[in-house]
Protein backbone atom coordinates (compact mmCIF):
# COMPACT_ATOMS: atom_id res chain seq x y z
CA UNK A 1 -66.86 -11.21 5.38
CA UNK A 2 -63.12 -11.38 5.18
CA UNK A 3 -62.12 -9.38 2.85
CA UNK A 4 -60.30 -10.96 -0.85
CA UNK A 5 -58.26 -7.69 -1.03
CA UNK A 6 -56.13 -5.31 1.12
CA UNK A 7 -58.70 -2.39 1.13
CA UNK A 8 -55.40 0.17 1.19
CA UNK A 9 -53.83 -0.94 -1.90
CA UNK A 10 -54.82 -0.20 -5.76
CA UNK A 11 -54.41 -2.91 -8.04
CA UNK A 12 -53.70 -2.62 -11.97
CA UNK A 13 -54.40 -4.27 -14.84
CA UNK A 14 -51.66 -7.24 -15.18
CA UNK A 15 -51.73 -7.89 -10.92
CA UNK A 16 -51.92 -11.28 -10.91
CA UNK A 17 -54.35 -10.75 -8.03
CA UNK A 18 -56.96 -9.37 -10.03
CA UNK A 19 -57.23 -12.75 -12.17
CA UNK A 20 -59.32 -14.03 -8.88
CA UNK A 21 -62.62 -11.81 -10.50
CA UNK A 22 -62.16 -12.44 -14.23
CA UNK A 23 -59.38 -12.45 -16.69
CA UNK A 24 -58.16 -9.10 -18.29
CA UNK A 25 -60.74 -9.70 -21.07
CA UNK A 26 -63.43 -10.15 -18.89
CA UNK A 27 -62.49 -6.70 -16.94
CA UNK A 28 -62.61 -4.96 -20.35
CA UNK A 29 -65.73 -6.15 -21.13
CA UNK A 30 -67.14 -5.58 -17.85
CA UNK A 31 -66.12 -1.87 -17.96
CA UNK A 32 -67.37 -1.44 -21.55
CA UNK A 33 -71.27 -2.76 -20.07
CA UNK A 34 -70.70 -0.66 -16.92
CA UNK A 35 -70.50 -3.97 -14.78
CA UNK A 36 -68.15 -5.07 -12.11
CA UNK A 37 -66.25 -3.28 -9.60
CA UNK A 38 -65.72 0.53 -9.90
CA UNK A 39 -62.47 1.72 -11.14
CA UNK A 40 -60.58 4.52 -12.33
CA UNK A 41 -59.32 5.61 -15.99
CA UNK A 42 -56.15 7.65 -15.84
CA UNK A 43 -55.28 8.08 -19.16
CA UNK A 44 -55.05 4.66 -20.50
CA UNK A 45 -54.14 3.02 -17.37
CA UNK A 46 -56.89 1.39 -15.27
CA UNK A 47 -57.22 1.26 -11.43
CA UNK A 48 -58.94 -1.22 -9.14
CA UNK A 49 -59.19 0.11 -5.59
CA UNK A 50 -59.21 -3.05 -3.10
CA UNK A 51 -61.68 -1.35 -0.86
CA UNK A 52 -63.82 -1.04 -4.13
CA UNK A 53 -63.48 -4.45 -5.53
CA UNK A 54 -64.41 -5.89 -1.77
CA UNK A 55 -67.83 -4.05 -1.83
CA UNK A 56 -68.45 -5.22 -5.32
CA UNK A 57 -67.55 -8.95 -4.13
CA UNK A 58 -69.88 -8.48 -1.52
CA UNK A 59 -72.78 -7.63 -3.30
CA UNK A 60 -72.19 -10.11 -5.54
CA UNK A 61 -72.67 -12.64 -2.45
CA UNK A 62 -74.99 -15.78 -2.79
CA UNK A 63 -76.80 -17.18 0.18
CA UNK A 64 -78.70 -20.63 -0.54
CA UNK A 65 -81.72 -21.43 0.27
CA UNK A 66 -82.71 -17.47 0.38
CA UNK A 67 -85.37 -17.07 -2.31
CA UNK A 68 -84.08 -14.66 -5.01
CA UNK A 69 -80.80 -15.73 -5.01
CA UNK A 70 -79.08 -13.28 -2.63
């Protein structure tokens, strides 16, 4: 799979980038139910590694036609 972000940077709330998962609100509530990618909390600030939001896309991945849905 290509990959949606450059595995060697970390991304921050506000990077427009990160609006290509879910909006800021979505994030939060992702993070509050333990969902979506992993991340880290320094202090108030939250961190998205891209390496870390590419292996969440990917297990996220759909394949039609494959029973179950993935």
């Amino acid at each position: 799979m290509a990959e949606l972000f450059d595995k060697n940077r970390n991304y921050v709330l506000g990077d427009p980038e990160l609006e290509i998962i879910g909006s800021r609100e979505k994030l939060a509530q992702w993070r509050h139910r333990n969902l979506g990618p992993a991340h880290y909390r320094l202090g108030r600030k939250i961190i998205y590694n891209g390496a870390d939001i590419n292996a969440w896309a990917q297990s996220c991945r759909v394949e039609p036609g494959k029973s179950g849905g993935k």
